[in-house]
Protein backbone atom coordinates (compact mmCIF):
# COMPACT_ATOMS: atom_id res chain seq x y z
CA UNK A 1 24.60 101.27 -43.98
CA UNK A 2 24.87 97.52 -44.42
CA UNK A 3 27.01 95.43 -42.05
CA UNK A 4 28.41 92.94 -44.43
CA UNK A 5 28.86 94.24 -47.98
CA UNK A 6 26.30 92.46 -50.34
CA UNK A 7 27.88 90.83 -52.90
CA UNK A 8 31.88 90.56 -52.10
CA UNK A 9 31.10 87.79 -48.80
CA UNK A 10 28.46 86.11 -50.49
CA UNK A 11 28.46 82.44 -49.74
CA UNK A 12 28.51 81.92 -53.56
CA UNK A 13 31.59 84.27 -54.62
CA UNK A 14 33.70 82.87 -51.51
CA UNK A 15 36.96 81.25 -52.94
CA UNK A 16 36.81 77.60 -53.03
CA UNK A 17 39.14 74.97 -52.46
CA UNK A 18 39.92 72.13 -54.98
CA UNK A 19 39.80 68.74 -52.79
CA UNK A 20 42.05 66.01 -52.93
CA UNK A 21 41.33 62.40 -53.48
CA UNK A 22 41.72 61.96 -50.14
CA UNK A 23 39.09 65.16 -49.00
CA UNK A 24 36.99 63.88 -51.62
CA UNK A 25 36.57 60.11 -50.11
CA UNK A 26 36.24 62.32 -46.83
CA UNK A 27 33.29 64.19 -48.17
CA UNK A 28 31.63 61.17 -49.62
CA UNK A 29 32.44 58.79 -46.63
CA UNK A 30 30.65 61.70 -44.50
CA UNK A 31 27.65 62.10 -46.30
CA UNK A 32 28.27 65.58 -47.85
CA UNK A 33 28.09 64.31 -51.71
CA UNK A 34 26.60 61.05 -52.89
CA UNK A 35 29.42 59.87 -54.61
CA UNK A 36 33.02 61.20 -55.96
CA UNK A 37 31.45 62.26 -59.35
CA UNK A 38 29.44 64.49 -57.52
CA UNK A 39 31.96 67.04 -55.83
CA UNK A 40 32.33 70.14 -57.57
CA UNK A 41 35.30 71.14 -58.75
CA UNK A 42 36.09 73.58 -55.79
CA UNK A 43 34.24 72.98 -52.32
CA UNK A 44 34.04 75.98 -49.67
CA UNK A 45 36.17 75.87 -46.69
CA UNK A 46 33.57 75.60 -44.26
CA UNK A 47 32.14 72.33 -46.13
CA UNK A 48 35.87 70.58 -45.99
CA UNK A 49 36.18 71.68 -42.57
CA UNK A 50 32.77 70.48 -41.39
CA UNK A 51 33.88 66.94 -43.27
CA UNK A 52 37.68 66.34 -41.59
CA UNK A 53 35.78 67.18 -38.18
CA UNK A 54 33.25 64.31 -38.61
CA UNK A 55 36.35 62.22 -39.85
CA UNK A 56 38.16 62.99 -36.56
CA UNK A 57 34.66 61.96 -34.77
CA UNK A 58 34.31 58.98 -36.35
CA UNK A 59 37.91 57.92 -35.62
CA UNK A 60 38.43 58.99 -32.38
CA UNK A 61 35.15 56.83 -31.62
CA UNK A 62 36.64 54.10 -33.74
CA UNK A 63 39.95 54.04 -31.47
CA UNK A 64 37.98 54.04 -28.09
CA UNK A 65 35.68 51.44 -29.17
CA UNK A 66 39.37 49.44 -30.02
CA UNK A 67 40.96 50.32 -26.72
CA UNK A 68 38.05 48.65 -24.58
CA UNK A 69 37.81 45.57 -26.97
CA UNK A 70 41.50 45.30 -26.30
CA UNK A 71 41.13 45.68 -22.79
CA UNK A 72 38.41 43.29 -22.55
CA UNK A 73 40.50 40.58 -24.57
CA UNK A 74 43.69 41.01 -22.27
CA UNK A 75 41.07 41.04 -19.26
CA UNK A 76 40.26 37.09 -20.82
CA UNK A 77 43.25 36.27 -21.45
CA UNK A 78 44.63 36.97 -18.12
CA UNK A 79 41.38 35.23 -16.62
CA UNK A 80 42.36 32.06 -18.57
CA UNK A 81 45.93 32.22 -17.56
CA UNK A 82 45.00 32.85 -13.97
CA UNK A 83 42.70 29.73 -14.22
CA UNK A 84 45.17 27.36 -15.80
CA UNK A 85 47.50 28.06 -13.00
CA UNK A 86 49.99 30.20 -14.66
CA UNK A 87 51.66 33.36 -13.59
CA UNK A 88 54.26 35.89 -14.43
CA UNK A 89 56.28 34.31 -11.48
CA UNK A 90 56.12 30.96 -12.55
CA UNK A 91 57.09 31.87 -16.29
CA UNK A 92 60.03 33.77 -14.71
CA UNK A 93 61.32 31.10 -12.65
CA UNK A 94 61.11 28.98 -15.22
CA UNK A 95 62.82 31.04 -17.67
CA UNK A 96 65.41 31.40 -14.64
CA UNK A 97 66.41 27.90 -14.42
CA UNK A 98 66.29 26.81 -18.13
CA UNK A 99 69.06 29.50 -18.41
CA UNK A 100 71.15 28.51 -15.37
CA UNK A 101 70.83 24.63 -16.21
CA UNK A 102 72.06 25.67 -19.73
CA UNK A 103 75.03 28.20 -18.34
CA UNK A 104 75.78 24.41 -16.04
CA UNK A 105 76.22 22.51 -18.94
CA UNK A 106 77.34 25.22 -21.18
CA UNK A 107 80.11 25.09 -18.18
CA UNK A 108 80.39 20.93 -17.86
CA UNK A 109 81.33 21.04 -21.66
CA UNK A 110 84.37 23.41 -21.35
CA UNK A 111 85.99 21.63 -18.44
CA UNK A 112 85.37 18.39 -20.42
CA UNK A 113 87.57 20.10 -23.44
């Protein structure tokens, strides 16, 4: 008494799936299949699969490598800012009287009229 029935689960009479362009350029970005002319018609579940989950590798690795490139570039940035002499506050209280010397003469004009 076999385990598995012999031919009905057979790798080769499994039911395939018919990719789109989009799992196609997955399966050739990934290595699977040379190029797009070379996907069969209908690929197995289990090769799709094994593509989107070196797609999600590759772009979760993508996004971390981002995030610390980021982080490194604000890190410089802020380091440059620092250096010049600038600061949050300073931009603030900057901003803070620009817009009361404006509301003053914004004020001056009306009680001219």
């Amino acid at each position: 008494m076999a385990l598995f029935p012999s031919s009905s689960t057979a790798a080769g009479s499994m039911p395939g799936f018919m990719p789109t362009d989009k799992e196609k350029w997955m399966l050739v970005f990934t290595g699977r299949y040379p190029s797009k002319a070379d996907i069969p018609k209908e690929v197995s579940y289990d090769e799709l699969t094994a593509a989107k989950d070196k797609m999600r590798v590759y772009v979760s690795t993508l996004l971390v490598i981002l995030t610390f490139v980021s982080a490194f570039g604000v890190a410089m940035w802020g380091r440059s800012e620092r250096d010049r002499g600038e600061s949050l506050l300073k931009r603030n209280l900057q901003r803070r009287a620009d817009k009361q010397k404006e509301m003053a003469d914004q004020a001056a004009a009306e009680a001219e009229k």
